[in-house]
PDB file of N, CA and C in Angstrom:
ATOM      1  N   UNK A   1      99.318 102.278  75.351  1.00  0.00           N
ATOM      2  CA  UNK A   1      99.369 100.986  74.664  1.00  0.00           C
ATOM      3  C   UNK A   1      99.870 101.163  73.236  1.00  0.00           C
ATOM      4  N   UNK A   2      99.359 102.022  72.563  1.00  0.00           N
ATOM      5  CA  UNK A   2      99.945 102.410  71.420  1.00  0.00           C
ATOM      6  C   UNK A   2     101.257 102.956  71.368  1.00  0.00           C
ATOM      7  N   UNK A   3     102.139 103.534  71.835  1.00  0.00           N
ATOM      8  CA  UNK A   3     103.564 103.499  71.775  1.00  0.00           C
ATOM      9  C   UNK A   3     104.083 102.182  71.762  1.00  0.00           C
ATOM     10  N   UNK A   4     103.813 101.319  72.893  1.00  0.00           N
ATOM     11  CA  UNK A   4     104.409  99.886  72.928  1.00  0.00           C
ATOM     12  C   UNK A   4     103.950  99.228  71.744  1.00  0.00           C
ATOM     13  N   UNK A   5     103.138  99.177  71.005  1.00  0.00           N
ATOM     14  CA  UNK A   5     102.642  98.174  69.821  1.00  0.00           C
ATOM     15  C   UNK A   5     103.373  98.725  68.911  1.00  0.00           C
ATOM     16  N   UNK A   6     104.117 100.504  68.653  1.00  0.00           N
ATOM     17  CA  UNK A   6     104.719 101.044  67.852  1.00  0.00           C
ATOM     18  C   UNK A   6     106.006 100.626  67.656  1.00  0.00           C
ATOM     19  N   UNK A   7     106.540 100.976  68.824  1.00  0.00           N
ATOM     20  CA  UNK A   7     107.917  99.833  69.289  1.00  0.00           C
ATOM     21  C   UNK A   7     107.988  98.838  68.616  1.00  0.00           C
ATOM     22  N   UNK A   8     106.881  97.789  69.547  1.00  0.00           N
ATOM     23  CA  UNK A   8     107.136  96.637  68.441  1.00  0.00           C
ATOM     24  C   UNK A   8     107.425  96.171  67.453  1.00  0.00           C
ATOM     25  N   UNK A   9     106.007  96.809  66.997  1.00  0.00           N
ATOM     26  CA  UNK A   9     106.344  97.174  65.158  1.00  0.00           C
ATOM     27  C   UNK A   9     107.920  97.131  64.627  1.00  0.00           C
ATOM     28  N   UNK A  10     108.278  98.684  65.114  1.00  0.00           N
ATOM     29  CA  UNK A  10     109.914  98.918  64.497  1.00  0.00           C
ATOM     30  C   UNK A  10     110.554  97.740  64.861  1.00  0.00           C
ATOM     31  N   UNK A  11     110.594  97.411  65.929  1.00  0.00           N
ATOM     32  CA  UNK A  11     111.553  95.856  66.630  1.00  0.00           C
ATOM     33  C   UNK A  11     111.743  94.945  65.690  1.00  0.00           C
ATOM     34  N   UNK A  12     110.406  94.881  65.325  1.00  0.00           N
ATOM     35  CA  UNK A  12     110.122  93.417  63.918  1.00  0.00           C
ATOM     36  C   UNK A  12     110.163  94.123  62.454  1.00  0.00           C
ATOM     37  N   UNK A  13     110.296  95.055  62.424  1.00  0.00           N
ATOM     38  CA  UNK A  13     110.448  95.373  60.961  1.00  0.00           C
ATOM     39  C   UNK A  13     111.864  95.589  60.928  1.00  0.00           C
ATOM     40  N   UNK A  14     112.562  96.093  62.167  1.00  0.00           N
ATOM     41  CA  UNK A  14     114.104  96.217  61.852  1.00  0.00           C
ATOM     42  C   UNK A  14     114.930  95.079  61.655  1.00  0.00           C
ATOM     43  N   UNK A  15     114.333  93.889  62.692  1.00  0.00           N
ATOM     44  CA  UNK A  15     114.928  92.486  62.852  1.00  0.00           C
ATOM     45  C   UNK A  15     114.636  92.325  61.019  1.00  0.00           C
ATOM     46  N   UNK A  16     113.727  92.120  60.111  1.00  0.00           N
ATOM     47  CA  UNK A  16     113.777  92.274  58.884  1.00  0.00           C
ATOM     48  C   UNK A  16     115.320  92.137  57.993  1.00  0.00           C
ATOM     49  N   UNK A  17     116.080  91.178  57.432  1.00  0.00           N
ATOM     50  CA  UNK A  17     117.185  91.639  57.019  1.00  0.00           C
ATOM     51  C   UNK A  17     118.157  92.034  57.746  1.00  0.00           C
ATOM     52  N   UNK A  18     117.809  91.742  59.114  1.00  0.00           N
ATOM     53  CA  UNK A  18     118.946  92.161  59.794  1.00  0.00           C
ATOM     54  C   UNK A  18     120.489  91.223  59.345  1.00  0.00           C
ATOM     55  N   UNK A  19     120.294  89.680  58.953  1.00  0.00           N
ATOM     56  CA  UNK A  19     121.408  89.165  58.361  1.00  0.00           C
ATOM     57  C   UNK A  19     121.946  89.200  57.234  1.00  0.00           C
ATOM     58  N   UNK A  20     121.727  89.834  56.328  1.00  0.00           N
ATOM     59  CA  UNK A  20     121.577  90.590  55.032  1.00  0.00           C
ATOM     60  C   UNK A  20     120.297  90.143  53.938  1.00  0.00           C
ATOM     61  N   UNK A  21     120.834  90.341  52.689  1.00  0.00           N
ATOM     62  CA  UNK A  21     119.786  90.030  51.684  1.00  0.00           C
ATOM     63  C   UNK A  21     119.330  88.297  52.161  1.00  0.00           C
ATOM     64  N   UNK A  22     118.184  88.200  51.491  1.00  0.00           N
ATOM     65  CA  UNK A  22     117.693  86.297  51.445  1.00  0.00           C
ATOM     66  C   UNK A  22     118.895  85.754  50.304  1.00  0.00           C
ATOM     67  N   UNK A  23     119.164  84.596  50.323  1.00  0.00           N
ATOM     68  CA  UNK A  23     119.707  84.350  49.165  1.00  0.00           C
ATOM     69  C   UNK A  23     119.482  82.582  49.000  1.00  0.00           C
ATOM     70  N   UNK A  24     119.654  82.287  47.912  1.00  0.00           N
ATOM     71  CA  UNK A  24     118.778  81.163  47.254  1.00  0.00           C
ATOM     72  C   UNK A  24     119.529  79.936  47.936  1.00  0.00           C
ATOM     73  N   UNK A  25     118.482  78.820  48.168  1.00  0.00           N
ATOM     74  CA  UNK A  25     119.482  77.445  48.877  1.00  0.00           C
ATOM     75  C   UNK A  25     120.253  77.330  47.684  1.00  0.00           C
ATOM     76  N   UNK A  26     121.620  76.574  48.222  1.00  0.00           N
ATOM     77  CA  UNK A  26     122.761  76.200  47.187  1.00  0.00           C
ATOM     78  C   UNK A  26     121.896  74.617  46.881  1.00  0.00           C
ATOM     79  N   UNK A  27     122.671  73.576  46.096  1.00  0.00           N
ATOM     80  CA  UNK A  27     122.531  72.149  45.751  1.00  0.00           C
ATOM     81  C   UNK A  27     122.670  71.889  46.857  1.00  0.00           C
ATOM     82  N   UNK A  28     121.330  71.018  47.496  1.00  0.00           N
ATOM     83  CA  UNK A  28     121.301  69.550  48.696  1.00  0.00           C
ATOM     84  C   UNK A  28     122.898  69.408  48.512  1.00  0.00           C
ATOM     85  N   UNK A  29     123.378  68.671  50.099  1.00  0.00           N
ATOM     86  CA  UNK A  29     124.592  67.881  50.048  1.00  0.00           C
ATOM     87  C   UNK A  29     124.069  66.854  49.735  1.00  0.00           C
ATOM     88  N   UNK A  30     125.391  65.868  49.841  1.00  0.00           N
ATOM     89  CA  UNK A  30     124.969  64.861  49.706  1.00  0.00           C
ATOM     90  C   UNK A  30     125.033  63.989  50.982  1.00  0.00           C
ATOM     91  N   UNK A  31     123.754  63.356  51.589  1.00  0.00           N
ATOM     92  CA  UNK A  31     123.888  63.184  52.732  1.00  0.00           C
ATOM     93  C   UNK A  31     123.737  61.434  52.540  1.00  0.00           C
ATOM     94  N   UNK A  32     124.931  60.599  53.926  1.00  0.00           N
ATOM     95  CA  UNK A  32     125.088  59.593  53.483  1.00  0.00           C
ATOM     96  C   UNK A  32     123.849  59.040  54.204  1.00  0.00           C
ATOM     97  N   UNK A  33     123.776  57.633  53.561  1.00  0.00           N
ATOM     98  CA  UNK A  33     122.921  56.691  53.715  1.00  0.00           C
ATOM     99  C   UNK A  33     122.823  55.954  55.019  1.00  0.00           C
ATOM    100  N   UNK A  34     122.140  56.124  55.986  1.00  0.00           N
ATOM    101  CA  UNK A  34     122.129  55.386  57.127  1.00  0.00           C
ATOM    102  C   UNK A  34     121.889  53.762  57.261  1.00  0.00           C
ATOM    103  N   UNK A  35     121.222  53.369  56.554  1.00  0.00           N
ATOM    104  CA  UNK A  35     120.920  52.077  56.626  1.00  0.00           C
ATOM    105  C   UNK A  35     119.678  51.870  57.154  1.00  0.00           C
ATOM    106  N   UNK A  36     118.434  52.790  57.466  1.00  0.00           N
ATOM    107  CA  UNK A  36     117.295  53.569  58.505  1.00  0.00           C
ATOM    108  C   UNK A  36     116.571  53.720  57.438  1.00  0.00           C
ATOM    109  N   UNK A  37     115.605  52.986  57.669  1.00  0.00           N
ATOM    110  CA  UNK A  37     114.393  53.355  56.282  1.00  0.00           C
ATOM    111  C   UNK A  37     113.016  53.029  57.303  1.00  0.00           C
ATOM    112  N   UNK A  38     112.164  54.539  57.442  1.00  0.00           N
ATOM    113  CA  UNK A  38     110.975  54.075  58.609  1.00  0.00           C
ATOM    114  C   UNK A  38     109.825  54.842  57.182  1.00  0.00           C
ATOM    115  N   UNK A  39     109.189  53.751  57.281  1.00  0.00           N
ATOM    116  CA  UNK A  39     107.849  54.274  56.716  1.00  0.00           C
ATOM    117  C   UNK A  39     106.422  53.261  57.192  1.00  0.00           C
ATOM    118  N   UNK A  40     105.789  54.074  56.511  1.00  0.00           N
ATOM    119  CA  UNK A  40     104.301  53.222  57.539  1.00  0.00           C
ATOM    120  C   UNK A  40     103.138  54.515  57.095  1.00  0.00           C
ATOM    121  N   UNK A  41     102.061  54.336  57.655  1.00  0.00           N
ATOM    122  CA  UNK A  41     100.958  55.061  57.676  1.00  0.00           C
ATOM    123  C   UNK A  41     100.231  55.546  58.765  1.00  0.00           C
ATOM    124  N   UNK A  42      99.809  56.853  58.732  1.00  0.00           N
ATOM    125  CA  UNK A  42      99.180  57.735  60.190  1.00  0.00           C
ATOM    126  C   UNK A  42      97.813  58.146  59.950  1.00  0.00           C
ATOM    127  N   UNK A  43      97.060  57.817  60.955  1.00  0.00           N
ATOM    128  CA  UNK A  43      95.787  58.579  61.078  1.00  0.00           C
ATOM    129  C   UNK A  43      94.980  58.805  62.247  1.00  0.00           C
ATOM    130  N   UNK A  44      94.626  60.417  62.341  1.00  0.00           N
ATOM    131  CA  UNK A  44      94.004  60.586  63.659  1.00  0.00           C
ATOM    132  C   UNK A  44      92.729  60.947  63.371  1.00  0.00           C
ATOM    133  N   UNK A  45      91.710  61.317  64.443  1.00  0.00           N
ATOM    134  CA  UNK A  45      90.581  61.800  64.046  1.00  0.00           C
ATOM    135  C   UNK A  45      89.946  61.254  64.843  1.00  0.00           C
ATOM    136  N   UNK A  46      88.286  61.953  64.849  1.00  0.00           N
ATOM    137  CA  UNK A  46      87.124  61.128  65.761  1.00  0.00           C
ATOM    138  C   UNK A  46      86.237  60.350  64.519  1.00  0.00           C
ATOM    139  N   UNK A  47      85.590  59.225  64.832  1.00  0.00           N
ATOM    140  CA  UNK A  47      84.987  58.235  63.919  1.00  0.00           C
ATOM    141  C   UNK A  47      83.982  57.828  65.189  1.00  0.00           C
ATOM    142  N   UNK A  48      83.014  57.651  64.538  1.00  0.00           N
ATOM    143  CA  UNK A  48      81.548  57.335  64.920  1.00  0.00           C
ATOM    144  C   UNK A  48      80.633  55.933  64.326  1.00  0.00           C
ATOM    145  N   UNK A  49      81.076  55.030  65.015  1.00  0.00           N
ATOM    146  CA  UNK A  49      80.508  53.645  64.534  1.00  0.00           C
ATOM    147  C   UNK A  49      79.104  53.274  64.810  1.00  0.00           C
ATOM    148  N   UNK A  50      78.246  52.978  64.189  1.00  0.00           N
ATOM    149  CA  UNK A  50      76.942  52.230  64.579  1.00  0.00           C
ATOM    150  C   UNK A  50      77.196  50.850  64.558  1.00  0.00           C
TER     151      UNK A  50
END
């Protein structure tokens, strides 16, 4: 079991950078305006009434 978890390990530490360095988001585009505006309010949960 311990070889395979070792493996692993390397698997995910190599995948690491595998696409090169991180590098910083550029400036948002500018994305156009749909005409779509959804807003409203959410709530879940358990509630207990007497």
């Amino acid at each position: 079991m311990k070889p395979i978890a070792l493996i692993l390990a390397l698997v995910a530490l190599a995948a690491c950078g595998a696409d090169g360095e991180p590098q910083r988001p550029g400036a948002p585009e500018m994305t156009p305006q749909t005409g779509l505006t959804i807003s409203g309010e959410a709530r879940f949960g358990v509630t207990k009434t007497y």
